[in-house]
PDB file of N, CA and C in Angstrom:
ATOM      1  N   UNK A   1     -13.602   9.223  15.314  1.00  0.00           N
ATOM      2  CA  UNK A   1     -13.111   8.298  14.329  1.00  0.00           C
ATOM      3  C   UNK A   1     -12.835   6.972  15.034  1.00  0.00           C
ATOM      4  N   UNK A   2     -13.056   6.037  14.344  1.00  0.00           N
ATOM      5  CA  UNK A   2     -13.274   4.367  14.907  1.00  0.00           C
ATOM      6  C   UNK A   2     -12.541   3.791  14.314  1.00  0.00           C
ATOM      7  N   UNK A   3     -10.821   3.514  14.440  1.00  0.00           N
ATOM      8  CA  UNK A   3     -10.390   2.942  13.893  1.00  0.00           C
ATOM      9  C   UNK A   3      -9.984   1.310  14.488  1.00  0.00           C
ATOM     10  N   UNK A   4      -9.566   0.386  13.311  1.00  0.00           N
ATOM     11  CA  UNK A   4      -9.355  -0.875  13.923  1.00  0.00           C
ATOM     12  C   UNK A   4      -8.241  -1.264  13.032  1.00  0.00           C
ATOM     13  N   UNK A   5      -7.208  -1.348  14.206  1.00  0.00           N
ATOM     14  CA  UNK A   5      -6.008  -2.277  13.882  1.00  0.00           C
ATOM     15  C   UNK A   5      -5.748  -4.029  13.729  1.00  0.00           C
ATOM     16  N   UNK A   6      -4.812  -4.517  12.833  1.00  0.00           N
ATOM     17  CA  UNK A   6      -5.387  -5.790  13.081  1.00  0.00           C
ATOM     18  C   UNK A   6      -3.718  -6.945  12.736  1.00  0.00           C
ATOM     19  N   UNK A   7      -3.101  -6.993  14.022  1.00  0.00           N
ATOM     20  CA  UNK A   7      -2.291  -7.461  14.458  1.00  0.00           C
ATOM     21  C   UNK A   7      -1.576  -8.925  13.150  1.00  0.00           C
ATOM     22  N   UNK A   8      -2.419  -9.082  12.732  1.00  0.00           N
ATOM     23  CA  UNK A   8      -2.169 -10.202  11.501  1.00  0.00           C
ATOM     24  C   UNK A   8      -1.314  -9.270  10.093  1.00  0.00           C
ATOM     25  N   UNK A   9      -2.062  -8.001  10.153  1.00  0.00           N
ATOM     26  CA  UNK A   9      -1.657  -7.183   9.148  1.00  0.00           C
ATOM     27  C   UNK A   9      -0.506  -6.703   9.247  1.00  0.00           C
ATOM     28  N   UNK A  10       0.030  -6.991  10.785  1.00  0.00           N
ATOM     29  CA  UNK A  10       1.770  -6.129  11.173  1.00  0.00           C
ATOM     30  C   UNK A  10       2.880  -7.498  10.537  1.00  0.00           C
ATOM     31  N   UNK A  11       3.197  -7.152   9.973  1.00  0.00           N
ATOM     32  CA  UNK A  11       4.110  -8.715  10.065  1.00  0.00           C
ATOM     33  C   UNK A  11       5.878  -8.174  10.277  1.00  0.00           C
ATOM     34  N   UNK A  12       5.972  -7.092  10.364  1.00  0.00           N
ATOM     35  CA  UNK A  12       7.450  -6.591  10.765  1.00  0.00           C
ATOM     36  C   UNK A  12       7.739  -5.547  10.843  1.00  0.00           C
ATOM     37  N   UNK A  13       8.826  -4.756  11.768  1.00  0.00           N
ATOM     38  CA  UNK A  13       8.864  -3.418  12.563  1.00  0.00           C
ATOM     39  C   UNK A  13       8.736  -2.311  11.492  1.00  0.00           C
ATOM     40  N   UNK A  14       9.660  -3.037   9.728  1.00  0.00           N
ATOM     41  CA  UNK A  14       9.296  -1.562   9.034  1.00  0.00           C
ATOM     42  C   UNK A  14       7.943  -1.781   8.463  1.00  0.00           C
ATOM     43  N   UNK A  15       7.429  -2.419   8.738  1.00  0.00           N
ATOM     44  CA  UNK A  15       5.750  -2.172   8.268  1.00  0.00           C
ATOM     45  C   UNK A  15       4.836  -1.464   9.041  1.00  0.00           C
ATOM     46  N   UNK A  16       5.221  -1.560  10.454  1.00  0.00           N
ATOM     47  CA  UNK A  16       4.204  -1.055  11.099  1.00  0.00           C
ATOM     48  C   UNK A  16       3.874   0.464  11.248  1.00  0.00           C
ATOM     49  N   UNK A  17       5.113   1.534  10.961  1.00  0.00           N
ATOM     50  CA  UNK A  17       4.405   2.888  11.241  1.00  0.00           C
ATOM     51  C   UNK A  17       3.891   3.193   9.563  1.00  0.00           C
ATOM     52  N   UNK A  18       3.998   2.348   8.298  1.00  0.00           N
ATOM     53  CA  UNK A  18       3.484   2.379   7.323  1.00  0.00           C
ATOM     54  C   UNK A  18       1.848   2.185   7.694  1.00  0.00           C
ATOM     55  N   UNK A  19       1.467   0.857   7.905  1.00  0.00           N
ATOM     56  CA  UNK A  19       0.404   0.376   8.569  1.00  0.00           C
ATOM     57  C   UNK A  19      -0.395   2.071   9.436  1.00  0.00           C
ATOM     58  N   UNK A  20       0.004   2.115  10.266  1.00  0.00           N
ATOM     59  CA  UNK A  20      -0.384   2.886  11.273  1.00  0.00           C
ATOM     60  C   UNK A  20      -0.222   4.497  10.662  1.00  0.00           C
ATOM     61  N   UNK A  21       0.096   5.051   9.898  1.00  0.00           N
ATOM     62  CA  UNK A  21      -0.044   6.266   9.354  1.00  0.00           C
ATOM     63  C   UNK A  21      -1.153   6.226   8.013  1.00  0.00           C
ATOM     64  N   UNK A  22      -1.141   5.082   7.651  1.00  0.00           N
ATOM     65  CA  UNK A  22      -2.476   4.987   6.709  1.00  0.00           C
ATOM     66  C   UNK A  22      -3.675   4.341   7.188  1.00  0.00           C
ATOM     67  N   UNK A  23      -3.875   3.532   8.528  1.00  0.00           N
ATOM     68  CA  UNK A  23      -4.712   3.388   9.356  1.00  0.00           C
ATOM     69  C   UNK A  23      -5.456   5.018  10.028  1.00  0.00           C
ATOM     70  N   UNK A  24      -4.637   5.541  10.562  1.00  0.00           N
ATOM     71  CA  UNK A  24      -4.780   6.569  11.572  1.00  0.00           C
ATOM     72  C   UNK A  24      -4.799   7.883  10.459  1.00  0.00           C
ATOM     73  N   UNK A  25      -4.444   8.113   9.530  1.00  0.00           N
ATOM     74  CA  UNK A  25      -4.593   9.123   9.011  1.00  0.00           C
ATOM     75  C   UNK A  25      -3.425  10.441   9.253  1.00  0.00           C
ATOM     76  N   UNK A  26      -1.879   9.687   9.754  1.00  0.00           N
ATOM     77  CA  UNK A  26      -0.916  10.540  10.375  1.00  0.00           C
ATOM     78  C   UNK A  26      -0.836  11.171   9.038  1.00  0.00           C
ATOM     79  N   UNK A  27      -0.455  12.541   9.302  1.00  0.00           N
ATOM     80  CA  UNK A  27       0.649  13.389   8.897  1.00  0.00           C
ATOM     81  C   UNK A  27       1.790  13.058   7.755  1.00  0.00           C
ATOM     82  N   UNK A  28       1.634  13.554   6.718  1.00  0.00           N
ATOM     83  CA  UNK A  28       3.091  13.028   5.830  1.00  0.00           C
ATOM     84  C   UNK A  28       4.504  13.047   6.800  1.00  0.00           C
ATOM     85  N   UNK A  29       4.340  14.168   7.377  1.00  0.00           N
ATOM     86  CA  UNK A  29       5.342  14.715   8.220  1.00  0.00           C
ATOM     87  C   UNK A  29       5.671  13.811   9.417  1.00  0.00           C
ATOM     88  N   UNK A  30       4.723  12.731   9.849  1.00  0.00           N
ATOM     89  CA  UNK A  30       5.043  11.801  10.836  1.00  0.00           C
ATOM     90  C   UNK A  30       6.033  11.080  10.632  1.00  0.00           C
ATOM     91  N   UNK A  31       7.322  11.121  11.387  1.00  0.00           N
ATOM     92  CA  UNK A  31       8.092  10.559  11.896  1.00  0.00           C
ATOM     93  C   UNK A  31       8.775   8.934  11.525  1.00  0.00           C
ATOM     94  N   UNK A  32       8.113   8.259  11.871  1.00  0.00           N
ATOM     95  CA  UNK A  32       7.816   6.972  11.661  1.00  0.00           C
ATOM     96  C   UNK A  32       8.770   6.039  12.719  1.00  0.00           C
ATOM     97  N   UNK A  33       8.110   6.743  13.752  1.00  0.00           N
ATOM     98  CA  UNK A  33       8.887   6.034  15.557  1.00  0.00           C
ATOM     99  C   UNK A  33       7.501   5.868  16.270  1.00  0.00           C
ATOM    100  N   UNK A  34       8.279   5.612  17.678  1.00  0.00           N
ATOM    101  CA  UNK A  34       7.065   5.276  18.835  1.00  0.00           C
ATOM    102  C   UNK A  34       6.986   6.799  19.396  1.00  0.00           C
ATOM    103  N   UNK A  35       7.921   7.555  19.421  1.00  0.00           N
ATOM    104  CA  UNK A  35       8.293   9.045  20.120  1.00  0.00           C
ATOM    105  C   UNK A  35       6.976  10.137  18.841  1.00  0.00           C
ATOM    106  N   UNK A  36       7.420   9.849  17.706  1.00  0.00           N
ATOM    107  CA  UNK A  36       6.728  10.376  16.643  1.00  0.00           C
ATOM    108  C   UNK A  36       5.298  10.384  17.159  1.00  0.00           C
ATOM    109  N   UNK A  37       4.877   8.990  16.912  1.00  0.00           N
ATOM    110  CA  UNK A  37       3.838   8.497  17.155  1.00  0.00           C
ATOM    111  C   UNK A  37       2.818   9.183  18.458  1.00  0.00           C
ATOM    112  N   UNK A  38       3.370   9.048  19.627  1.00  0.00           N
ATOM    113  CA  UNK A  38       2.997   9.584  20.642  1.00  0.00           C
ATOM    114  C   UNK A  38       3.136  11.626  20.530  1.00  0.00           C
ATOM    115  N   UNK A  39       3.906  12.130  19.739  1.00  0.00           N
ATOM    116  CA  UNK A  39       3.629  13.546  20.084  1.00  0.00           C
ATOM    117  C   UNK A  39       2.554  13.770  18.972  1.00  0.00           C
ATOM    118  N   UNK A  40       2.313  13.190  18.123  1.00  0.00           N
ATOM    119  CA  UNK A  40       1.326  13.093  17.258  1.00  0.00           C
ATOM    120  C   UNK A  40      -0.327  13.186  18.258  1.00  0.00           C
ATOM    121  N   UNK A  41      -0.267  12.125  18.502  1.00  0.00           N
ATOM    122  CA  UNK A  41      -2.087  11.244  19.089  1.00  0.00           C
ATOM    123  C   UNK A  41      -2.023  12.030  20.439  1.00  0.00           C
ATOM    124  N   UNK A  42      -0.855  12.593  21.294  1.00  0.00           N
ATOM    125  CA  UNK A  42      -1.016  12.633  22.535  1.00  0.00           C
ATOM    126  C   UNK A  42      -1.635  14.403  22.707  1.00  0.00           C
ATOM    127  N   UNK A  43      -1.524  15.001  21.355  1.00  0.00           N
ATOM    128  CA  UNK A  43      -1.987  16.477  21.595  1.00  0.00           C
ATOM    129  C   UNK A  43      -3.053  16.392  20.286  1.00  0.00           C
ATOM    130  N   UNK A  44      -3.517  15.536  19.683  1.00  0.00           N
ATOM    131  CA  UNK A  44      -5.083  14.840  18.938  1.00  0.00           C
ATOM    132  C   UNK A  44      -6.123  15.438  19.711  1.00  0.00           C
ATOM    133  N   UNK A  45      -6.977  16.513  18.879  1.00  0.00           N
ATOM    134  CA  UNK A  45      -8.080  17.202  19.665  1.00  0.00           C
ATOM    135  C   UNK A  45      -9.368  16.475  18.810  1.00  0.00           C
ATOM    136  N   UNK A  46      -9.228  15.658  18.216  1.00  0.00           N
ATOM    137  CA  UNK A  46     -10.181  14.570  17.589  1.00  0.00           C
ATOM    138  C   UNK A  46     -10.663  13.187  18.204  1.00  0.00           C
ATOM    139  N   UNK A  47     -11.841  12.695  18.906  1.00  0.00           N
ATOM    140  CA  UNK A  47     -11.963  11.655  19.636  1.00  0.00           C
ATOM    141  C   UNK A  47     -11.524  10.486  18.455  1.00  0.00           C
ATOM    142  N   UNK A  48     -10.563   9.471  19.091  1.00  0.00           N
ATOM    143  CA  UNK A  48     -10.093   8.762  17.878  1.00  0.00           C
ATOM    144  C   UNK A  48     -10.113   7.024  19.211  1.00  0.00           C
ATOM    145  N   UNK A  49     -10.938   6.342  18.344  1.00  0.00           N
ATOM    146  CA  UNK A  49     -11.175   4.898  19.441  1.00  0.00           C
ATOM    147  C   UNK A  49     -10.406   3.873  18.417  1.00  0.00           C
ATOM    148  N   UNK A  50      -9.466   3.338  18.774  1.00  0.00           N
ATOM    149  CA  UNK A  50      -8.279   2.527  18.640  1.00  0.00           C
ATOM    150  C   UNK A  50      -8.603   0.881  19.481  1.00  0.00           C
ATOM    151  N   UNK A  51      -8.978   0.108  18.348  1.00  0.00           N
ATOM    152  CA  UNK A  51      -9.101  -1.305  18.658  1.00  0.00           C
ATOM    153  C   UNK A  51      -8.138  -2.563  18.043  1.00  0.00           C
ATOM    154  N   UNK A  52      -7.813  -2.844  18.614  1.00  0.00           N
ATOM    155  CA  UNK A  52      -6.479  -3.429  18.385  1.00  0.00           C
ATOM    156  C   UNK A  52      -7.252  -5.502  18.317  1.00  0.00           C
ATOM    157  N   UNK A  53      -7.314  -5.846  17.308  1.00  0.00           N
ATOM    158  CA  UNK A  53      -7.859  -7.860  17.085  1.00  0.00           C
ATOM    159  C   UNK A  53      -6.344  -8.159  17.091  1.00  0.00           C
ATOM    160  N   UNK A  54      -6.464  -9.592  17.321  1.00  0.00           N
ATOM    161  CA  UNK A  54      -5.103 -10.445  16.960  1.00  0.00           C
ATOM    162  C   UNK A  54      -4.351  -9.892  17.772  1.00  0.00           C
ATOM    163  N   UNK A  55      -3.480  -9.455  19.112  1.00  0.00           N
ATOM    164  CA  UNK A  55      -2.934  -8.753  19.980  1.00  0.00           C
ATOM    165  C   UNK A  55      -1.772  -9.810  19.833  1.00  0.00           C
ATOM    166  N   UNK A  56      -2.077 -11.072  20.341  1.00  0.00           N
ATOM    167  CA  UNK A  56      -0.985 -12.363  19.921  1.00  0.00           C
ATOM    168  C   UNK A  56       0.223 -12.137  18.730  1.00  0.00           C
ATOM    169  N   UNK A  57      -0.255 -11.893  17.457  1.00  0.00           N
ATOM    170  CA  UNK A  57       0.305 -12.122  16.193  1.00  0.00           C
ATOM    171  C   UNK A  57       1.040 -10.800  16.045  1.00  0.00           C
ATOM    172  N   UNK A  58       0.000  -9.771  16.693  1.00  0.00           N
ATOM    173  CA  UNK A  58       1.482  -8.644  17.260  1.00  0.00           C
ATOM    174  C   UNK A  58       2.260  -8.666  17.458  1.00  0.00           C
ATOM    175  N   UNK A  59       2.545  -9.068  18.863  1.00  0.00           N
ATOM    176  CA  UNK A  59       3.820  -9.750  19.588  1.00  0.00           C
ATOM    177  C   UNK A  59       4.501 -10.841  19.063  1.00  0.00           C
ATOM    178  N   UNK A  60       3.876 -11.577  18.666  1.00  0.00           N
ATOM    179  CA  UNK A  60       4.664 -12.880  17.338  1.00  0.00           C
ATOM    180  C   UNK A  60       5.496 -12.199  16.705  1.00  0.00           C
ATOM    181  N   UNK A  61       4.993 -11.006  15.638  1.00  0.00           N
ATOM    182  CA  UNK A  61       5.549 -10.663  14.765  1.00  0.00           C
ATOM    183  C   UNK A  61       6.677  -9.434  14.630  1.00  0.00           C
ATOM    184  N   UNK A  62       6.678  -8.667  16.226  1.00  0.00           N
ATOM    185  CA  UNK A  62       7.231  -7.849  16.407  1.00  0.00           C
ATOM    186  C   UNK A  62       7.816  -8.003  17.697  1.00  0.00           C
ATOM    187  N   UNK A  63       7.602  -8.605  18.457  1.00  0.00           N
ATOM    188  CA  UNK A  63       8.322  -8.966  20.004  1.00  0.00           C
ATOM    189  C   UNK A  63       8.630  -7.967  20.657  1.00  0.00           C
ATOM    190  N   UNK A  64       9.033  -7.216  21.456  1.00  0.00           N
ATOM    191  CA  UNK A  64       9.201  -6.202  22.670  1.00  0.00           C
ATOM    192  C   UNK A  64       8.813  -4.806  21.704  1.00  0.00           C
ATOM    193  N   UNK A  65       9.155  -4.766  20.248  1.00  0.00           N
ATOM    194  CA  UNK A  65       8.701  -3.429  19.778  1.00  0.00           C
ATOM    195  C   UNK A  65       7.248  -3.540  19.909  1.00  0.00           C
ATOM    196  N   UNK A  66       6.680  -4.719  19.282  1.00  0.00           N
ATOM    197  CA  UNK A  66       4.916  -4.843  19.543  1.00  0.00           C
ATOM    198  C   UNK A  66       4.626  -4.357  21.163  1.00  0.00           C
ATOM    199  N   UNK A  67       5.673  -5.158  21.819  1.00  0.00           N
ATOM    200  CA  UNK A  67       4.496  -4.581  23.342  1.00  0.00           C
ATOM    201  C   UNK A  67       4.833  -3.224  23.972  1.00  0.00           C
ATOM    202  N   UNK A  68       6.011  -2.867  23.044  1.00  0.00           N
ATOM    203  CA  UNK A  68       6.445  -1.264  23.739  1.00  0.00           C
ATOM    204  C   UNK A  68       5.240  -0.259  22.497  1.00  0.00           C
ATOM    205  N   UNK A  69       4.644  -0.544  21.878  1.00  0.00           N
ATOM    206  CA  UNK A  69       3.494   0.102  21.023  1.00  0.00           C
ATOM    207  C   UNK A  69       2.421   0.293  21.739  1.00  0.00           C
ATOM    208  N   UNK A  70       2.242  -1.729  22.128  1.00  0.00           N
ATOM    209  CA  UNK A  70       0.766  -1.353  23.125  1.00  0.00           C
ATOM    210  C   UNK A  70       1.037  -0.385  24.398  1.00  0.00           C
ATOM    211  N   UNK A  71       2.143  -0.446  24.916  1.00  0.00           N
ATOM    212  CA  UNK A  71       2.094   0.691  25.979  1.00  0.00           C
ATOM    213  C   UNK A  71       2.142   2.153  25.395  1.00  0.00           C
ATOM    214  N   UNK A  72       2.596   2.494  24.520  1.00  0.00           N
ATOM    215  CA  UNK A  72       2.328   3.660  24.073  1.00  0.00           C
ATOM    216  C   UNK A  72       0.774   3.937  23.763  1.00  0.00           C
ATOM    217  N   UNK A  73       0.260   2.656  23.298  1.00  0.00           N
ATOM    218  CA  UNK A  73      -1.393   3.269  23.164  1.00  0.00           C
ATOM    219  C   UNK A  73      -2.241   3.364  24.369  1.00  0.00           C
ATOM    220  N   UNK A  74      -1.549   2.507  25.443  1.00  0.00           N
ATOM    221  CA  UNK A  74      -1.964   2.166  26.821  1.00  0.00           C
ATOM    222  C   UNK A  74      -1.861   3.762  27.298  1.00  0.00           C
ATOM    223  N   UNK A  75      -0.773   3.935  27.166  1.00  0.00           N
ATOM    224  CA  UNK A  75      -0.340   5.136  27.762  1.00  0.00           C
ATOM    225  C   UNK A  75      -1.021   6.744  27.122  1.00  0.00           C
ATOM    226  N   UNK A  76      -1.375   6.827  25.936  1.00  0.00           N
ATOM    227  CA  UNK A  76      -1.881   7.736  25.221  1.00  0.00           C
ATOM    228  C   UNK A  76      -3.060   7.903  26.097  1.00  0.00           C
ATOM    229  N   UNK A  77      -4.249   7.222  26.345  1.00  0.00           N
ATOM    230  CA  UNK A  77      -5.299   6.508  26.896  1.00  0.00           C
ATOM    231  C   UNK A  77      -5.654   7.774  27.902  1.00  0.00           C
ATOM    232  N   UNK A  78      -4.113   8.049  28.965  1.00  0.00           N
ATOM    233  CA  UNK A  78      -4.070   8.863  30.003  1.00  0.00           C
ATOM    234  C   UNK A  78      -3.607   9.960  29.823  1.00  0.00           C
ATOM    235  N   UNK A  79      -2.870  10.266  29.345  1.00  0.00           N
ATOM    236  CA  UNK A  79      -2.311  11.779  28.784  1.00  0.00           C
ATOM    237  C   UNK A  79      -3.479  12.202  27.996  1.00  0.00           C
ATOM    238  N   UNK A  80      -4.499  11.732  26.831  1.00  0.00           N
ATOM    239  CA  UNK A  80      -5.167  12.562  26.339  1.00  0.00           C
ATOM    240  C   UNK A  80      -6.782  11.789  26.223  1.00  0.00           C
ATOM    241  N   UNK A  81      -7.959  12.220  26.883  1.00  0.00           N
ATOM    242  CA  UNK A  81      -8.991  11.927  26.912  1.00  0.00           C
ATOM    243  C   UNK A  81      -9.957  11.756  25.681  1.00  0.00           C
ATOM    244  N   UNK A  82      -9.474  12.111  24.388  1.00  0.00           N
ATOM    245  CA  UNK A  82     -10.052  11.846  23.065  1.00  0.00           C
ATOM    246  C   UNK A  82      -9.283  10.585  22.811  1.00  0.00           C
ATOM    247  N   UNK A  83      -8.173  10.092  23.342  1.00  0.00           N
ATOM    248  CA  UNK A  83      -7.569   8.809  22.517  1.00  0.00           C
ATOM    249  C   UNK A  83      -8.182   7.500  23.397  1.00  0.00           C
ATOM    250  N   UNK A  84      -8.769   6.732  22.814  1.00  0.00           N
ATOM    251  CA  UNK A  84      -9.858   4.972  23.487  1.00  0.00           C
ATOM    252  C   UNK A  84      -8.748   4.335  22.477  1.00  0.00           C
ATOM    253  N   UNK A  85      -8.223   3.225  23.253  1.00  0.00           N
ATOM    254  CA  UNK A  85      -7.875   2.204  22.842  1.00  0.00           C
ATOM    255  C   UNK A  85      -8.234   0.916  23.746  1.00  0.00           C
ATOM    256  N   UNK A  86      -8.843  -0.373  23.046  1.00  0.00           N
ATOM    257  CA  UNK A  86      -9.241  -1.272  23.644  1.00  0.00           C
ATOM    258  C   UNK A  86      -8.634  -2.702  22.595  1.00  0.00           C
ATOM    259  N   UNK A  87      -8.608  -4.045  23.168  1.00  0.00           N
ATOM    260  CA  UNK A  87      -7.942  -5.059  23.274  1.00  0.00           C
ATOM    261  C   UNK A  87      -9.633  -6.104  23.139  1.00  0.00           C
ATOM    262  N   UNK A  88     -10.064  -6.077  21.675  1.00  0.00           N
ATOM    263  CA  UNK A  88     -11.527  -7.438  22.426  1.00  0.00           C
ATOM    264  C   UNK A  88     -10.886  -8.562  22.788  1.00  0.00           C
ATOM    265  N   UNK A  89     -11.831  -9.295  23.708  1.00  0.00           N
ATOM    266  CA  UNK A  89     -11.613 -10.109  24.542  1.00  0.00           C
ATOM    267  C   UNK A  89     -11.494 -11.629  23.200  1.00  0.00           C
TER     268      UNK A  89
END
């Protein structure tokens, strides 16, 4: 699954695990944290490639929660070999 996130579309912290559970296809049952989030994708036996546009307007719009996300997807990356997340240039 090829999904694409798009940093313009986040515009504030309670939007984003809304955003991201109807992007990604979470679980009713998901959580709606960064902890959630990660026990979710990090045991994902589905190859799932995570592209993240607008990375800027992220962080604009969410400030240290935006970049503690990208490390969670950074971090997913290594704990589980079906999860690709990339940043276009």
């Amino acid at each position: 699954m090829k999904v694409i996130l798009d940093g313009k579309d986040i515009e504030n912290r309670e939007m984003v695990h809304i955003y991201l559970k109807e992007r990604l296809g979470l679980p009713e049952y998901y959580g709606e944290n960064l902890d959630a989030l990660w026990d979710i994708l990090s045991v994902a036996s589905e190859s799932i490639s995570i592209e993240l546009r607008n990375e800027e307007k992220l962080i604009d719009n969410l400030g240290h929660y935006g970049r503690s996300l990208l490390q969670v997807f950074k971090d997913l990356t290594h704990e589980n070999t079906n999860i690709e997340f990339t940043i276009p240039e």
